[in-house]
Protein backbone atom coordinates (compact mmCIF):
# COMPACT_ATOMS: atom_id res chain seq x y z
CA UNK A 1 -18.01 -6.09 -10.98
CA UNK A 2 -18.60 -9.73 -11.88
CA UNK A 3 -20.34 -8.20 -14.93
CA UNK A 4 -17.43 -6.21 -15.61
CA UNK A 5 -14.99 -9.12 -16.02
CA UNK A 6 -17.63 -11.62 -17.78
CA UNK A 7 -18.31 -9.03 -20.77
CA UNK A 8 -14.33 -8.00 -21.01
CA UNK A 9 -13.15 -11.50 -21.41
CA UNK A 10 -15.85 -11.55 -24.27
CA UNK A 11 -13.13 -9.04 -25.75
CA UNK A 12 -9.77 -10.70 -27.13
CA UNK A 13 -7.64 -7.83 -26.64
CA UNK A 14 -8.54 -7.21 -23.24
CA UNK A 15 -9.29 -11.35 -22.44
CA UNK A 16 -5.44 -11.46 -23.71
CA UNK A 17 -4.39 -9.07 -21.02
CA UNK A 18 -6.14 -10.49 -18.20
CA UNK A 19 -5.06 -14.10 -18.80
CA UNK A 20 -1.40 -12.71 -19.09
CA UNK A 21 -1.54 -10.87 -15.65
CA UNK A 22 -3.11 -14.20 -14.54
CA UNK A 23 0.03 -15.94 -15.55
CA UNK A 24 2.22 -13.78 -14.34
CA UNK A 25 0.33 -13.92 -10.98
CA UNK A 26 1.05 -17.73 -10.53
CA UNK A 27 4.76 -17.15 -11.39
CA UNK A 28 5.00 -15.03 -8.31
CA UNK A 29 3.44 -17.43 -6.10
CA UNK A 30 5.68 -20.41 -7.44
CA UNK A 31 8.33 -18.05 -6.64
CA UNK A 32 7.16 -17.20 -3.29
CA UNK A 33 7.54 -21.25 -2.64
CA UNK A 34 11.53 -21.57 -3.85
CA UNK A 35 13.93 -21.74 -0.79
CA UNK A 36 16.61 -19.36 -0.61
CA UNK A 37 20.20 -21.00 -1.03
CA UNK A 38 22.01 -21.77 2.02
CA UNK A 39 18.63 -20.93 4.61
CA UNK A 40 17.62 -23.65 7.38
CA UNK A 41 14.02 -23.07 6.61
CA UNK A 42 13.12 -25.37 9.67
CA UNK A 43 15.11 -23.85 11.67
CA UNK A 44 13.53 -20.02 10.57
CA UNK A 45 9.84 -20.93 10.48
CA UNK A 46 10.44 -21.73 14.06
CA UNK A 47 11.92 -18.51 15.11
CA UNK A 48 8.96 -16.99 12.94
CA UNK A 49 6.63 -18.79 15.54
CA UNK A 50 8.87 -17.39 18.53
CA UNK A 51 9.43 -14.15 17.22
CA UNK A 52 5.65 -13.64 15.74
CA UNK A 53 4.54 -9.86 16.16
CA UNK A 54 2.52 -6.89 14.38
CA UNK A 55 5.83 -6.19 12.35
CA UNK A 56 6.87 -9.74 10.79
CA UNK A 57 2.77 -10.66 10.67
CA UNK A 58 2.39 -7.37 8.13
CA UNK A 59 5.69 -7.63 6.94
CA UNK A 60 4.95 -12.14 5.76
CA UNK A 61 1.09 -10.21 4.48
CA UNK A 62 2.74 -8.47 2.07
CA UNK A 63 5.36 -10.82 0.82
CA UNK A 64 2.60 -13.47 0.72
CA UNK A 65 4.06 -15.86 2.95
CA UNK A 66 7.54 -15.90 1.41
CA UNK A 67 9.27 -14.38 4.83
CA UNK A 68 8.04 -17.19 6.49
CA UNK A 69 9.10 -19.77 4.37
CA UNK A 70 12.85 -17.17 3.62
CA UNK A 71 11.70 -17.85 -0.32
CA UNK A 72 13.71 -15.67 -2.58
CA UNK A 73 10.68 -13.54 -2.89
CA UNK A 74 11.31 -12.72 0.79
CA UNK A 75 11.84 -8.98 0.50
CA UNK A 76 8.94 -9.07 -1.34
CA UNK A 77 7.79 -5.84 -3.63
CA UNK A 78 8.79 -3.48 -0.32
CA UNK A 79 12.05 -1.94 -1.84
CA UNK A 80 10.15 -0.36 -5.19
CA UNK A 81 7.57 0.53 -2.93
CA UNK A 82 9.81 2.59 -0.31
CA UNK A 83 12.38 3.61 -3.35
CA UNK A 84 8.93 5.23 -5.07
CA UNK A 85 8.16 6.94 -1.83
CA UNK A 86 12.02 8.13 -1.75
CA UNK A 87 11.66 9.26 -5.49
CA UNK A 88 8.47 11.00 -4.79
CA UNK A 89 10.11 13.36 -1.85
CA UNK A 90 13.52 13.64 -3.32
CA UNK A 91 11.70 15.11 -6.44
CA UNK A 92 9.96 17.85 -4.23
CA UNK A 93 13.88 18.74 -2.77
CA UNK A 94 15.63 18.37 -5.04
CA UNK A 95 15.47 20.99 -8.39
CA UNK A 96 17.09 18.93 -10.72
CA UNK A 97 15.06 16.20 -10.12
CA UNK A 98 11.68 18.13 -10.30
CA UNK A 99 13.13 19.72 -13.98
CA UNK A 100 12.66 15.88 -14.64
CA UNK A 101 9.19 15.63 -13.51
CA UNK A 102 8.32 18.11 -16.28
CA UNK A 103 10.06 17.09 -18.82
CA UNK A 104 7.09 14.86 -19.87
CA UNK A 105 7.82 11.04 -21.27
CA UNK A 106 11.19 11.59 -20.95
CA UNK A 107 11.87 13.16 -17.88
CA UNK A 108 9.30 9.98 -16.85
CA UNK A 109 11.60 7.07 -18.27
CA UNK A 110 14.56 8.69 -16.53
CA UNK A 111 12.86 9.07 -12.68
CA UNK A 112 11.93 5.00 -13.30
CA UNK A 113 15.18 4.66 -14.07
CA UNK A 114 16.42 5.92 -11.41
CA UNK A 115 13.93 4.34 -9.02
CA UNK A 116 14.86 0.73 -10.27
CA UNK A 117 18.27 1.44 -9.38
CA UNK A 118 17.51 2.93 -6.00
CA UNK A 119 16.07 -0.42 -5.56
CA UNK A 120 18.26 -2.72 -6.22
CA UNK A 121 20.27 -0.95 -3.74
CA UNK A 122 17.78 -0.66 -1.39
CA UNK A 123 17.36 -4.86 -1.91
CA UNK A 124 21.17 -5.07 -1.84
CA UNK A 125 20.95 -3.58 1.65
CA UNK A 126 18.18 -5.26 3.06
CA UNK A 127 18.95 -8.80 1.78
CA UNK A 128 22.42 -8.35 3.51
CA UNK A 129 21.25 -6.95 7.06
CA UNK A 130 19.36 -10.20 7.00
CA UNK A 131 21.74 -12.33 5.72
CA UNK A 132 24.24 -11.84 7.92
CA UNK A 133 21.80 -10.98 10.71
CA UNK A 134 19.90 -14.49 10.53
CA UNK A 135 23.78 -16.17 9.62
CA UNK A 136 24.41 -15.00 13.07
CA UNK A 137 21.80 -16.40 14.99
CA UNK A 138 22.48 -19.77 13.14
CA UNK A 139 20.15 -19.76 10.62
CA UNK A 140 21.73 -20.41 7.82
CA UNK A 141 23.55 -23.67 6.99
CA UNK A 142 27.00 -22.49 6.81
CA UNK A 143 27.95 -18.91 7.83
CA UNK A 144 30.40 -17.94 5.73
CA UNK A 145 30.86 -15.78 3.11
CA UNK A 146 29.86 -17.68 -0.04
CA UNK A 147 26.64 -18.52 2.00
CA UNK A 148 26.01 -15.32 2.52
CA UNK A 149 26.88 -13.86 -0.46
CA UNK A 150 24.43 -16.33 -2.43
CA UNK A 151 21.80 -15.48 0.11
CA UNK A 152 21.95 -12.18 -0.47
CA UNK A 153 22.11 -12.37 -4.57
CA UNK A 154 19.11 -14.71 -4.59
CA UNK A 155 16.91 -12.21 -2.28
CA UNK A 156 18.08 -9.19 -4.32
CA UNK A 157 17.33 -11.20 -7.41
CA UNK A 158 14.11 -12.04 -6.35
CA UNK A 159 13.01 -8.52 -5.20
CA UNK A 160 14.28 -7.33 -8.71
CA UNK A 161 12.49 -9.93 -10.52
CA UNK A 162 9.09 -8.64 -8.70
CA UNK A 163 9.86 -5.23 -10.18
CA UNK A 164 10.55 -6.51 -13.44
CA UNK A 165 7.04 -8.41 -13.09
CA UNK A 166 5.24 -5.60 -11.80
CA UNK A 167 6.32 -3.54 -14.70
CA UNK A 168 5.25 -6.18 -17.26
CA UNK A 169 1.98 -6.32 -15.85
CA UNK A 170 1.68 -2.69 -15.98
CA UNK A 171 2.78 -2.95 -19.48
CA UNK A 172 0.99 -5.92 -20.62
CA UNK A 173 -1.74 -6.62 -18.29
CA UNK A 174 -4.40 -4.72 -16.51
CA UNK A 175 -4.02 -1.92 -13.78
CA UNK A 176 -0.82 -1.43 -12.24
CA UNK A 177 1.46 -4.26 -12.19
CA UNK A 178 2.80 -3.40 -8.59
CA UNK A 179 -0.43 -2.90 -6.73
CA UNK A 180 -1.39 -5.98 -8.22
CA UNK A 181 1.74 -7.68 -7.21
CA UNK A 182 1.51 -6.44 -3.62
CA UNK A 183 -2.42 -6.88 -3.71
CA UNK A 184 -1.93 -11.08 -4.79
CA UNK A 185 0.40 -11.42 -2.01
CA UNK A 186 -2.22 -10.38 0.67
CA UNK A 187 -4.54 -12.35 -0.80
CA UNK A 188 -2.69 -15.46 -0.66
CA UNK A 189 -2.51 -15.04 3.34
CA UNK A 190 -6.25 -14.49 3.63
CA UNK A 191 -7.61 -18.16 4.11
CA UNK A 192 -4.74 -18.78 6.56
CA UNK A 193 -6.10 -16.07 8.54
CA UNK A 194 -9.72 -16.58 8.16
CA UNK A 195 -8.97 -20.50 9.26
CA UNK A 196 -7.03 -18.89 12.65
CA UNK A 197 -10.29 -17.05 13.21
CA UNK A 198 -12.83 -19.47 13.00
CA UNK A 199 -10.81 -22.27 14.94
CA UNK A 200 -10.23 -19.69 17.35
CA UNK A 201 -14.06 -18.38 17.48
CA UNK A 202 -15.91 -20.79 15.68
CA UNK A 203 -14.82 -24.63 15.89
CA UNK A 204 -15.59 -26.25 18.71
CA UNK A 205 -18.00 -24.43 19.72
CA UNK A 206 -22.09 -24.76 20.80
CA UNK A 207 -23.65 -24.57 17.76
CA UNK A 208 -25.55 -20.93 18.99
CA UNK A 209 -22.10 -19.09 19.94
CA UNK A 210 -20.35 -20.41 16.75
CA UNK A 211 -23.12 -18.83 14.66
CA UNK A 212 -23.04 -15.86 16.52
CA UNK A 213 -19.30 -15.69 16.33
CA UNK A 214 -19.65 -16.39 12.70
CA UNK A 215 -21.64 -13.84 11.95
CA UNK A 216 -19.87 -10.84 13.76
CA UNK A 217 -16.84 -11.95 11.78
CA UNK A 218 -17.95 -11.45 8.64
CA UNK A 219 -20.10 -8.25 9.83
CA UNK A 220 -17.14 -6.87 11.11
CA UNK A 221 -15.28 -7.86 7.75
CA UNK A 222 -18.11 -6.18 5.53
CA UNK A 223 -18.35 -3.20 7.58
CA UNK A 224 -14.46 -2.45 6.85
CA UNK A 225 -14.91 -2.79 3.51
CA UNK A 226 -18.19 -1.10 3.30
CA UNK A 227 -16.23 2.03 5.00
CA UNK A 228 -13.00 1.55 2.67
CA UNK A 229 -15.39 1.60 -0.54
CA UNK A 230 -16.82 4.75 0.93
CA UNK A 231 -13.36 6.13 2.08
CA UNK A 232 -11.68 5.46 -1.34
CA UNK A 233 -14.02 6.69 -3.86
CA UNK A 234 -15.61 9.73 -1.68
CA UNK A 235 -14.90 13.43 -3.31
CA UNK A 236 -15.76 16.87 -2.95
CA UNK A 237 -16.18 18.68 -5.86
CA UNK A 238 -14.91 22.26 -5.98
CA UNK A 239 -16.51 24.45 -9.07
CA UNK A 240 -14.67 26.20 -11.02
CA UNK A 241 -16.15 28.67 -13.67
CA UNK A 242 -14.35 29.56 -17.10
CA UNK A 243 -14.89 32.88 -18.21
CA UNK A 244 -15.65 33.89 -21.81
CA UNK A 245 -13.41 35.36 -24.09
CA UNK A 246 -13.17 36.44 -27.87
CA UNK A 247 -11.18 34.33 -30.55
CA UNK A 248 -11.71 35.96 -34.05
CA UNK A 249 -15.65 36.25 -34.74
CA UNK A 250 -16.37 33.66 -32.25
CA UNK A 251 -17.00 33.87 -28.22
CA UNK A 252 -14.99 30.71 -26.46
CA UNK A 253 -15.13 29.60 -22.77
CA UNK A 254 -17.89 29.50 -19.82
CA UNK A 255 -17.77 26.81 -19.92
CA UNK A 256 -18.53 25.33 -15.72
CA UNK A 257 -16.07 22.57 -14.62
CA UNK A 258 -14.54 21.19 -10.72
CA UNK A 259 -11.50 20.24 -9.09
CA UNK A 260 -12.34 17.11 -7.38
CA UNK A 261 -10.49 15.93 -4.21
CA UNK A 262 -10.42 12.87 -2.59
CA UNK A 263 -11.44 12.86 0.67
CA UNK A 264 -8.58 10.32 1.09
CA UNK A 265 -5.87 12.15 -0.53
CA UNK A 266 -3.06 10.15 0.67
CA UNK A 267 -3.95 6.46 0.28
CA UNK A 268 -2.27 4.45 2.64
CA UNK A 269 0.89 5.76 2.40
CA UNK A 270 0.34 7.64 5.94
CA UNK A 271 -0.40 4.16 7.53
CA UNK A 272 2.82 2.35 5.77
CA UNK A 273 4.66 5.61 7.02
CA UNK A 274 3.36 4.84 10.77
CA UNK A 275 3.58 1.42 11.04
CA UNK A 276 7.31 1.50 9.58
CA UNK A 277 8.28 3.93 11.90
CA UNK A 278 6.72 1.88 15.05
CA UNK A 279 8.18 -1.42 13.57
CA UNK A 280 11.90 -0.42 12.89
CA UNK A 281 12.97 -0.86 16.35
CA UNK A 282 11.29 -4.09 16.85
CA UNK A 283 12.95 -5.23 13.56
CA UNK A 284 16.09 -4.30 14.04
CA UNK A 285 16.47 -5.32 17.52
CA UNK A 286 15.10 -8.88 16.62
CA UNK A 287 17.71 -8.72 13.50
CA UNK A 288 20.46 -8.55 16.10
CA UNK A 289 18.61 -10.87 18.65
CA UNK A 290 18.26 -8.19 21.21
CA UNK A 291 15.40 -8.94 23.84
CA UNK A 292 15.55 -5.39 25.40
CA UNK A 293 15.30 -4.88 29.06
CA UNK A 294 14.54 -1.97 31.56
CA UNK A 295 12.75 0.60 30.19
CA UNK A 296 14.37 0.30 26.73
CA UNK A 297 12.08 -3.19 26.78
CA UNK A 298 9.19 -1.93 27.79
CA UNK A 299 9.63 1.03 25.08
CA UNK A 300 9.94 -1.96 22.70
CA UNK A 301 6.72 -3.95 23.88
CA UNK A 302 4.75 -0.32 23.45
CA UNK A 303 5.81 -0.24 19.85
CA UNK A 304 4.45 -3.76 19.19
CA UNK A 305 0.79 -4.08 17.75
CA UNK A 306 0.84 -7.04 19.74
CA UNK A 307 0.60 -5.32 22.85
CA UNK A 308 -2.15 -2.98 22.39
CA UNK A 309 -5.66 -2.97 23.42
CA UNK A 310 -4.85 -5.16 26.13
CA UNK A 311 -7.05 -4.83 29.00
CA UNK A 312 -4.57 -6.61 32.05
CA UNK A 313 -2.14 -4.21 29.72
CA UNK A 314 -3.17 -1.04 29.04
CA UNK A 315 -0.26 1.10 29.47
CA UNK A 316 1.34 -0.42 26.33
CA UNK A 317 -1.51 0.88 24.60
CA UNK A 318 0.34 4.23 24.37
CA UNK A 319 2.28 3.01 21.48
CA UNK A 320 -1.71 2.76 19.71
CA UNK A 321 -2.03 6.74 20.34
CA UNK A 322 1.48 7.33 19.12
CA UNK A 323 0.37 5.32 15.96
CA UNK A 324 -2.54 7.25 15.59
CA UNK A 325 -0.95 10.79 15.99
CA UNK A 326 1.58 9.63 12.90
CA UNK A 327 -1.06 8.61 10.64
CA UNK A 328 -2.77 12.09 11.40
CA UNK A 329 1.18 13.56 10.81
CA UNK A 330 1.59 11.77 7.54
CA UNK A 331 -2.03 12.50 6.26
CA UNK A 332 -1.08 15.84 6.08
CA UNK A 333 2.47 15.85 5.20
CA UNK A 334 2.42 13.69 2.23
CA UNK A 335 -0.39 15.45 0.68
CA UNK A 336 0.95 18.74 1.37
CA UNK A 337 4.21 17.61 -0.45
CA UNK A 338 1.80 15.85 -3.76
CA UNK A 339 -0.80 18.40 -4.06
CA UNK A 340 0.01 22.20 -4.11
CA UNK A 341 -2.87 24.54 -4.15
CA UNK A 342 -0.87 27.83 -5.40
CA UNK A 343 0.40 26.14 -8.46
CA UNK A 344 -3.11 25.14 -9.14
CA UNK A 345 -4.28 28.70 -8.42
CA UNK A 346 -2.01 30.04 -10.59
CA UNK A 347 -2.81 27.56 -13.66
CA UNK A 348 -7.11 28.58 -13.38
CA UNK A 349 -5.20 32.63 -13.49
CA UNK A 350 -3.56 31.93 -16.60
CA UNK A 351 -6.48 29.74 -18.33
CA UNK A 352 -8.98 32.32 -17.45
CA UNK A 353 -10.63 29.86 -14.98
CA UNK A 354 -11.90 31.00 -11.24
CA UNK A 355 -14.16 29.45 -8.51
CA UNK A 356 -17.20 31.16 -8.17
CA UNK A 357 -17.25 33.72 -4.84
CA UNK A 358 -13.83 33.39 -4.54
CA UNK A 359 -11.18 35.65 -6.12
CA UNK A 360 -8.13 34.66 -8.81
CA UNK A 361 -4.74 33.86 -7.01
CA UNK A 362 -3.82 33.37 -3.58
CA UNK A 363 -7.76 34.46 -2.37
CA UNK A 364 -8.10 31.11 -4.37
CA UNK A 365 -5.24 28.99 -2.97
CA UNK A 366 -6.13 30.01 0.78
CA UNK A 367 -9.49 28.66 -0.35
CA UNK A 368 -8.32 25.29 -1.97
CA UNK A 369 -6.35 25.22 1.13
CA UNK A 370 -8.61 25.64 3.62
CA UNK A 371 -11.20 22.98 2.26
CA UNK A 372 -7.75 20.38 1.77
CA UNK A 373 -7.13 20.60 5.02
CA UNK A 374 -10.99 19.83 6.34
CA UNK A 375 -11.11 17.07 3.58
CA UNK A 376 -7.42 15.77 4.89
CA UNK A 377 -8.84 15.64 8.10
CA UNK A 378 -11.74 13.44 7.58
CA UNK A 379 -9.61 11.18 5.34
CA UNK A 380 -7.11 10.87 8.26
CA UNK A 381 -9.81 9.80 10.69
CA UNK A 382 -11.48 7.51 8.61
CA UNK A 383 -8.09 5.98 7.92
CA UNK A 384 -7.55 5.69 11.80
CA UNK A 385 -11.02 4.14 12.15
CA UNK A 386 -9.99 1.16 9.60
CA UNK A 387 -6.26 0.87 11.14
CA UNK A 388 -7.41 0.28 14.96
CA UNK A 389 -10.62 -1.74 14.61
CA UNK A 390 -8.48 -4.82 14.10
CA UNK A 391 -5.83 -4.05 17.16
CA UNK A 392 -8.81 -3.58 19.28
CA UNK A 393 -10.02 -7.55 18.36
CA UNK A 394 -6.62 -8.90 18.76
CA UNK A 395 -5.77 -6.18 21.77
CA UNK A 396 -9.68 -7.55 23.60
CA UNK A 397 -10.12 -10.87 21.90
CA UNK A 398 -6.59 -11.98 20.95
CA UNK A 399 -7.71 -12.39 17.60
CA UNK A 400 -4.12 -12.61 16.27
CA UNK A 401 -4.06 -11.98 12.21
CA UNK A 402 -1.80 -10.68 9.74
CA UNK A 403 -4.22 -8.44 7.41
CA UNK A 404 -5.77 -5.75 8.83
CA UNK A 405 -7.31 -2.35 7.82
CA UNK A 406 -4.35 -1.66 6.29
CA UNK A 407 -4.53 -4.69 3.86
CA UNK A 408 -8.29 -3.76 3.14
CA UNK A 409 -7.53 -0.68 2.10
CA UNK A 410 -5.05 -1.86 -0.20
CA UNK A 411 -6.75 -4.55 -1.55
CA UNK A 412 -9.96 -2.30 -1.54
CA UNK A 413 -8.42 0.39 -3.87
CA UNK A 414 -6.49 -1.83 -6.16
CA UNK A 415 -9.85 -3.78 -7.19
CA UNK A 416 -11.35 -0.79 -7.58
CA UNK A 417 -8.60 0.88 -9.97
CA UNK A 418 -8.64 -2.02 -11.72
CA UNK A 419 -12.15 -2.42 -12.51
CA UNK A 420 -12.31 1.55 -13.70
CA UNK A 421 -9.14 0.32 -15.80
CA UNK A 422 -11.03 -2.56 -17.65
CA UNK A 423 -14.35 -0.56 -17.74
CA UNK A 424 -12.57 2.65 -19.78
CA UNK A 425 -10.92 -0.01 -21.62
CA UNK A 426 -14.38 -1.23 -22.91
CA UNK A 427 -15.60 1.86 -23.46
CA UNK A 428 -12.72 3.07 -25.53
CA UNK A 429 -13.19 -0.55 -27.70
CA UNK A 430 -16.60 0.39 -27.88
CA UNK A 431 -16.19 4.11 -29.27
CA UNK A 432 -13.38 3.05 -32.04
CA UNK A 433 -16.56 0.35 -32.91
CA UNK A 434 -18.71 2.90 -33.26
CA UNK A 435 -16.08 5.33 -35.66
CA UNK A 436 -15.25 2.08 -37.99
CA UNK A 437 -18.80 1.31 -38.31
């Protein structure tokens, strides 16, 4: 990888691209340090620190500490990302919408479109449940309506302005600009976390126990990635054989190709469906300042990450199976919604293709379908495995951080994307080389 980079910044087209995602990189995190209008930020990191669970801790991840601080990057990239996943269903149910997913280029520009303006709305919406919600509770400065209302145009402002960024960086820079936007924002919360661990583990410690602590931290740290690597670039190849066929004087085709599917087909979209699904309540209900008592309370402290794993505890851990069923759920609903094995049966009909043993049509999309759901399977469980580990450590150990399996993963696949990106990059320099010489 660090070969990768050192021989593309050799290259001034791609050197120019990776310098300009670099700058626009720092802009976000100057941005991620600019108050919000009108917000008692002393006031707000303190009910942070009162109020700290598995939803804001994930939630101040992926903003990259600007929820903490209530910087007008506080919504952070998370209305593109849930007006994608919106886009993405709605353009399964809805006809009109799916005409546009065919149209090519165009229909393209017109869906992104349409997603920026889903979230500005969804931004709109957001910013003002928390305006008004945190105006409430005291705060902001002054509660009244021009306080609010330039609270909630600097945090819808600032969640556009991450799109805009995002798409420049797509545009511009190298891999895609919102991964990388999302992906920077992890980051920046990773030696605040790392610190936590070691002067919770580590510091202060005989010498022999902090090594040993040491050591299992970063073992435990490898081995996630180690099984993310694995997770995110393992495949299984399904052959497909072309058969031959006569154009003019010449015979054409058998030629042997595959269909490759990821073993993780999904990404970690069923985890973000899971966790925001177990969180809502918890957000909401700290939104209006609601404690929760009775059963409706102890519902609440089942939902929290916080709560699971313990050992004088472990009836909250219930919420941890419920988590675990969704990811499971989501594995297989979202990639039976992206991926559909009949109209990819019917496209090998019509090009003459077939996999070998199996016969042309639905023979072959009962096939396709029967391996997806094996391969969805493992992906789901491997997912699971890289979700839990750390709720287990801060469950047993009370190892309280904010990334997690599900920020490795991201991280994990973006870095990996965006290394292929560069690399193909190179190699298409290199073949145009080759023609002009």
């Amino acid at each position: 990888m660090l070969t990768t980079l050192k021989n593309a910044f050799k290259i001034k087209e791609i050197r120019s691209k990776l310098l300009f995602t670099l700058a626009m990189l720092v802009v976000i995190r100057i941005g991620s340090q600019l108050p919000t209008p009108g917000v008692n930020r002393e006031l707000f990191a303190q009910w942070f620190q009162d109020h700290t669970s598995g939803a804001f801790s994930f939630f101040d991840a992926i903003t990259g500490g600007s929820f903490t601080s209530m910087a007008i990057l506080a919504l952070g990239i998370n209305p593109y990302i849930t007006s994608s996943i919106i886009m993405q269903l709605l353009t399964i149910a809805i006809p009109k919408l799916e005409e546009m997913q065919r149209d090519g280029e165009d229909g393209r520009k017109k869906i992104v479109a349409i997603t920026r303006y889903v979230t500005v709305i969804l931004a709109l919406v957001q910013a003002t449940a928390m305006a008004v919600g945190f105006g409430r509770q005291g705060y902001l400065v002054e509660f009244n309506a021009l306080s609010v209302i330039t609270a909630v145009a600097a945090l819808t402002a600032g969640s556009a302005f991450l799109m805009w960024v995002g798409e420049r960086i797509t545009e511009k820079g190298i891999g895609n600009g919102i991964s990388i936007v999302l992906v920077i924002n992890i980051i920046s919360r990773l030696p605040e976390d790392l610190s936590n661990l070691f002067d919770m583990f580590v510091f202060g410690k005989p010498y022999a126990t902090a090594i040993l602590a040491a050591l299992i931290i970063f073992a435990i740290i490898l081995a996630m990635v180690v099984m993310v690597v694995i997770l995110d670039s393992a495949i299984r190849k399904i052959p497909v054989q072309y058969a031959k066929k006569v154009q003019g004087r010449k015979m054409v085709g058998g030629q042997t190709s595959n269909i490759p599917l990821k073993v993780n087909t999904s990404g970690v979209i069923p985890v973000i469906f899971a966790q925001s699904i177990m969180q809502l309540p918890i957000l909401v209900c700290s939104f209006l300042n609601y404690q929760g008592t009775g059963v409706w309370g102890e519902i609440l402290k089942g939902l929290s990450s916080d709560n699971w794993c313990r050992v004088s505890q472990p009836i909250y851990s219930i919420g941890l199976l419920v988590y675990i069923v969704l990811i499971v759920f989501f594995a297989y609903f979202y990639t039976s919604i992206t991926f559909n094995p009949l109209m990819i049966a019917d496209n090998m009909k019509k090009q003459g293709g077939f996999i070998p043993g199996i016969r042309p049509g639905k023979p072959t999309s009962d096939y396709l379908n029967k391996a997806l759901n094996y391969i969805i399977f493992i992906g789901a469980i491997g997912l699971t495995i890289v979700s839990v580990i750390p709720f287990i450590f801060n469950g047993v150990f009370g190892a309280n951080v904010s990334f997690g399996g599900t920020s490795l993963i991201i991280i994990v696949g973006v870095v990996l994307e965006s290394v292929k990106q560069i690399e193909s990059q190179m190699l298409v320099r290199n073949y145009k080389g080759f023609l002009e010489d």
